[in-house]
C-alpha atoms as a PDB file:
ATOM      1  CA  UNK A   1       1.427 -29.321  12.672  1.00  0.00           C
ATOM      2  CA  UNK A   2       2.754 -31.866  10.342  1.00  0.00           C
ATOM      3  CA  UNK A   3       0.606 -34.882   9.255  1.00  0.00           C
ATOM      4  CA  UNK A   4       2.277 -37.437  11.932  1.00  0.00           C
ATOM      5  CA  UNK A   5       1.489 -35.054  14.529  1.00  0.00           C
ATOM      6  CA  UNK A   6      -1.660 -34.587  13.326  1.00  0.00           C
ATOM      7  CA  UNK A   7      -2.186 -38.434  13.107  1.00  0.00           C
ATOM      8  CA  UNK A   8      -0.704 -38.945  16.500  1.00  0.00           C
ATOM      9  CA  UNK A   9      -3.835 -36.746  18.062  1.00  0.00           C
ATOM     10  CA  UNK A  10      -6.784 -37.919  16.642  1.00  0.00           C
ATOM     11  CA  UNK A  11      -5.349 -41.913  16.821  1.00  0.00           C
ATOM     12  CA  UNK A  12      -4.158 -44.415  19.581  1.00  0.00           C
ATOM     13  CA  UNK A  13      -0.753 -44.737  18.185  1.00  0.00           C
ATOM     14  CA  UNK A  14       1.098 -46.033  21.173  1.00  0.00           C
ATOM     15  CA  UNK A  15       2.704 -49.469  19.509  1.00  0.00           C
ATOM     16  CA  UNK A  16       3.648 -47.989  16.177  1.00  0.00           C
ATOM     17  CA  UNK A  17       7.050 -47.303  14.858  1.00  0.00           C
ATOM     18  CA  UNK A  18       8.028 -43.800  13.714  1.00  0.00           C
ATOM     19  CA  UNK A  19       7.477 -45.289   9.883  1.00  0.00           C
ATOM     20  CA  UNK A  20       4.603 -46.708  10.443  1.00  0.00           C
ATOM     21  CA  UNK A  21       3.144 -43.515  11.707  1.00  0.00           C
ATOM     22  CA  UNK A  22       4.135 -41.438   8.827  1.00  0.00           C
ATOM     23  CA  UNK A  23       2.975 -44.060   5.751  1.00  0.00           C
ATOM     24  CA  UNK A  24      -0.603 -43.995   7.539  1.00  0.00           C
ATOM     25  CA  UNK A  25      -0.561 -40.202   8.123  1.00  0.00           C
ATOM     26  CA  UNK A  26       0.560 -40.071   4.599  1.00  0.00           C
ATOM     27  CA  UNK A  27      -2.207 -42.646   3.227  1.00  0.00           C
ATOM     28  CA  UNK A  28      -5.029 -40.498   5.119  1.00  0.00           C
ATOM     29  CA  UNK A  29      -3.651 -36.949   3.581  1.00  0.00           C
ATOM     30  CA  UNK A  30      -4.093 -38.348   0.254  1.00  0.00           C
ATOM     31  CA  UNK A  31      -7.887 -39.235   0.775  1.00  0.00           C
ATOM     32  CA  UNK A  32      -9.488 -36.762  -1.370  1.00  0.00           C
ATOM     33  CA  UNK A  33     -11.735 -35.289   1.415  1.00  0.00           C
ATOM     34  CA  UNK A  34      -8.902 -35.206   4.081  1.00  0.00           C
ATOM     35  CA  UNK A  35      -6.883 -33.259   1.103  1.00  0.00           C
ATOM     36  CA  UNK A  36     -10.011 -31.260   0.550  1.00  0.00           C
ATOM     37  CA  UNK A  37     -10.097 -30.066   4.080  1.00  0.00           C
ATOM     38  CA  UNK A  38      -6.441 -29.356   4.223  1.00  0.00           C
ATOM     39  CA  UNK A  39      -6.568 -27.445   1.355  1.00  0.00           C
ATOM     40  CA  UNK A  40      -9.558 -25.399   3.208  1.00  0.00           C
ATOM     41  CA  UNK A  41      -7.850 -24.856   6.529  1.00  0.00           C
ATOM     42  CA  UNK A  42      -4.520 -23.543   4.727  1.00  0.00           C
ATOM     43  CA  UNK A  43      -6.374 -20.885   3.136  1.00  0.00           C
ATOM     44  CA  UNK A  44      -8.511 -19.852   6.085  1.00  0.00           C
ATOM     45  CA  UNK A  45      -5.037 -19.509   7.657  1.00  0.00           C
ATOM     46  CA  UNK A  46      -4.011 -17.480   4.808  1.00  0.00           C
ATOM     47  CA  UNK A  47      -6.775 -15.210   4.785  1.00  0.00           C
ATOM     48  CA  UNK A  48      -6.250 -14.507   8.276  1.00  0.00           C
ATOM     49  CA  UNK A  49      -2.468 -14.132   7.984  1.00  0.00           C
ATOM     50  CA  UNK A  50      -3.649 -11.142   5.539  1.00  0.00           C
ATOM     51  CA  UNK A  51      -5.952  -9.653   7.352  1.00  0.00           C
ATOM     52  CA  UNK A  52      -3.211  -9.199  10.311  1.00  0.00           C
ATOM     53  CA  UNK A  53      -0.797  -7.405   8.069  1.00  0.00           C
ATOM     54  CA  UNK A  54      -3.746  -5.396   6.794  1.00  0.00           C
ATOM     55  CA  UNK A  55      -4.627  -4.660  10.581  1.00  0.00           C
ATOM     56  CA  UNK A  56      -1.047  -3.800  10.950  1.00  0.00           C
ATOM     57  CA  UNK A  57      -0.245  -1.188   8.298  1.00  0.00           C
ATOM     58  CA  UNK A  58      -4.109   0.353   9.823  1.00  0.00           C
ATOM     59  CA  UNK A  59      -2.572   0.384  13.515  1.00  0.00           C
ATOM     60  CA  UNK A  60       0.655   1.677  12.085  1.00  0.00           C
ATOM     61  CA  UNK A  61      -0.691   4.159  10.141  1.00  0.00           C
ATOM     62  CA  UNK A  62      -2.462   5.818  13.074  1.00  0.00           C
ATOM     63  CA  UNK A  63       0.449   5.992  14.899  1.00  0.00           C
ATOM     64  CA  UNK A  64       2.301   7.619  12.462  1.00  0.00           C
ATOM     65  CA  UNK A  65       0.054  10.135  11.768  1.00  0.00           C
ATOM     66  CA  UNK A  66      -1.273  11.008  15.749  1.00  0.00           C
ATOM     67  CA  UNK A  67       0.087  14.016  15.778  1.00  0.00           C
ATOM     68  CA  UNK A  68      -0.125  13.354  19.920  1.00  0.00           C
ATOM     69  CA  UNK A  69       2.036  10.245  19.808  1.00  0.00           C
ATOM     70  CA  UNK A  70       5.585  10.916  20.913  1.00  0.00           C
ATOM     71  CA  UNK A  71       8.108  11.457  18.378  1.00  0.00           C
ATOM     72  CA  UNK A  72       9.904   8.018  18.652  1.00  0.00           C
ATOM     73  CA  UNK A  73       7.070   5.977  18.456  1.00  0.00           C
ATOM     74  CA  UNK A  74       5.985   8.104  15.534  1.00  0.00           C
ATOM     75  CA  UNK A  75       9.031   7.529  13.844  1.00  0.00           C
ATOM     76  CA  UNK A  76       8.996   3.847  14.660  1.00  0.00           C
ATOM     77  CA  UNK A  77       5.831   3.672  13.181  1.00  0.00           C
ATOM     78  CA  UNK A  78       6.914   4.684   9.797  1.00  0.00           C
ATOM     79  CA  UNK A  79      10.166   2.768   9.844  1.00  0.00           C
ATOM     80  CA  UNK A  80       7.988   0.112  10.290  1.00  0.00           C
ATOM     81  CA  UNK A  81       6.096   0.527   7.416  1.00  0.00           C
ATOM     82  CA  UNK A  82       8.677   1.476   5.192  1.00  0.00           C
ATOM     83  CA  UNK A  83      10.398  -2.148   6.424  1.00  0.00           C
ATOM     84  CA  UNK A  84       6.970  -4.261   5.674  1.00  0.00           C
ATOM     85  CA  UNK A  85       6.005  -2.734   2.180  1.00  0.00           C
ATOM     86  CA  UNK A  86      10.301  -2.884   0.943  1.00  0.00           C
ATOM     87  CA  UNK A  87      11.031   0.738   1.089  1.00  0.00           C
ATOM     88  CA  UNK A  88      14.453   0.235   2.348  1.00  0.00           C
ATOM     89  CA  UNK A  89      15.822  -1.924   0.375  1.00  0.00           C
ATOM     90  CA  UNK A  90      19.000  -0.594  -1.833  1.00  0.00           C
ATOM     91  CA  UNK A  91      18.359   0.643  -5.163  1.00  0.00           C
ATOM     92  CA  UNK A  92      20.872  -0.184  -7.744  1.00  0.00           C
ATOM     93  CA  UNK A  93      20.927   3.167  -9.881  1.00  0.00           C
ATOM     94  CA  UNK A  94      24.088   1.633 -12.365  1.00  0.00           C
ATOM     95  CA  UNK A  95      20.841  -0.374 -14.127  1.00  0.00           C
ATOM     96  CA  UNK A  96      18.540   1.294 -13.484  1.00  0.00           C
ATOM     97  CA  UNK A  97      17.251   3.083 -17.355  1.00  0.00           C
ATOM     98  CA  UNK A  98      15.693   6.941 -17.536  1.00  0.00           C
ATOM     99  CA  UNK A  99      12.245   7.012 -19.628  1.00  0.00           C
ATOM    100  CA  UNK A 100      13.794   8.954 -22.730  1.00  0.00           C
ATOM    101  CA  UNK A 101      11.738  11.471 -24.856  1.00  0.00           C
ATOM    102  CA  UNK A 102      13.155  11.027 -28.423  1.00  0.00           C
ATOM    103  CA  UNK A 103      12.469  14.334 -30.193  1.00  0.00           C
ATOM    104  CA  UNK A 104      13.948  14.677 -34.189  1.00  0.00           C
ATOM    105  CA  UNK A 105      13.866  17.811 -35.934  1.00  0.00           C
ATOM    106  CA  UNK A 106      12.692  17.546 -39.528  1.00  0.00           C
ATOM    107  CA  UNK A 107      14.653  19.320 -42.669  1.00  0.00           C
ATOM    108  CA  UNK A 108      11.773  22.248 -42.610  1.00  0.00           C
ATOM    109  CA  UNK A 109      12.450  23.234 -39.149  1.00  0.00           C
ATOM    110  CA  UNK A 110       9.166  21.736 -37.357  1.00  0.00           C
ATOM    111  CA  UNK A 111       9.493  19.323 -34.776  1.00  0.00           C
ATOM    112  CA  UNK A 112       7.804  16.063 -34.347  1.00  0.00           C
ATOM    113  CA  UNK A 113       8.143  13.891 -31.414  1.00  0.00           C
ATOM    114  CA  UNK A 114       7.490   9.623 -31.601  1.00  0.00           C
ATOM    115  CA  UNK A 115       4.905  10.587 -28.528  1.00  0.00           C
ATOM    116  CA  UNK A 116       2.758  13.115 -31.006  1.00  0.00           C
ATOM    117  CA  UNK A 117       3.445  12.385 -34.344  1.00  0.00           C
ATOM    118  CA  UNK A 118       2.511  14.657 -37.202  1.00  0.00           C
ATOM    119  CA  UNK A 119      -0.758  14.217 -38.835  1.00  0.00           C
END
């Protein structure tokens, strides 16, 4: 619900013009208690919004792993998952960079590596 709309149902409205409606819903969203409240209800909404995902990799995950479920919706299940936490998105391996180990040998023979240096 936008502002308007939420002006339009807690006020009689009926005579005003579309303008009208949205410079007083905009004048009553900048009242620092309305914004207050806003601000509140967005990150109830949030929280719950979170919690559903959270209840959805749970749900998921017991699918996946019921070793009764049927096949397909087992496989569903973790095709599902992979989708929601990005596991099947493409991996570019042109850029992607190897950790390297750099490892010099010194003119006595020994070796000494940048990870455990001499000493």
């Amino acid at each position: 619900m936008n502002q308007t709309e939420a002006y339009k149902s807690a006020y009689s409205c009926k005579h005003m013009s579309e303008k009208a409606l949205w410079v007083e819903a905009g004048r009553i969203a900048d009242n620092p208690k309305v914004s207050l409240r806003i601000s509140e209800l967005k990150a109830q909404i949030a929280k719950k919004r979170l919690w559903t995902r959270e209840l959805s990799v749970n749900i998921l995950g017991s699918i996946a792993t019921n070793r009764g479920a049927k096949d397909g919706d087992r496989i569903a299940a973790v095709k599902e998952l992979n989708s929601m936490h990005g596991f099947n998105t493409v991996v570019d391996l042109e850029s992607y960079v190897m950790p390297v180990r750099i490892v010099r040998e010194v003119v006595d023979g020994s070796k000494v590596s940048i990870n455990n240096p001499p000493g």
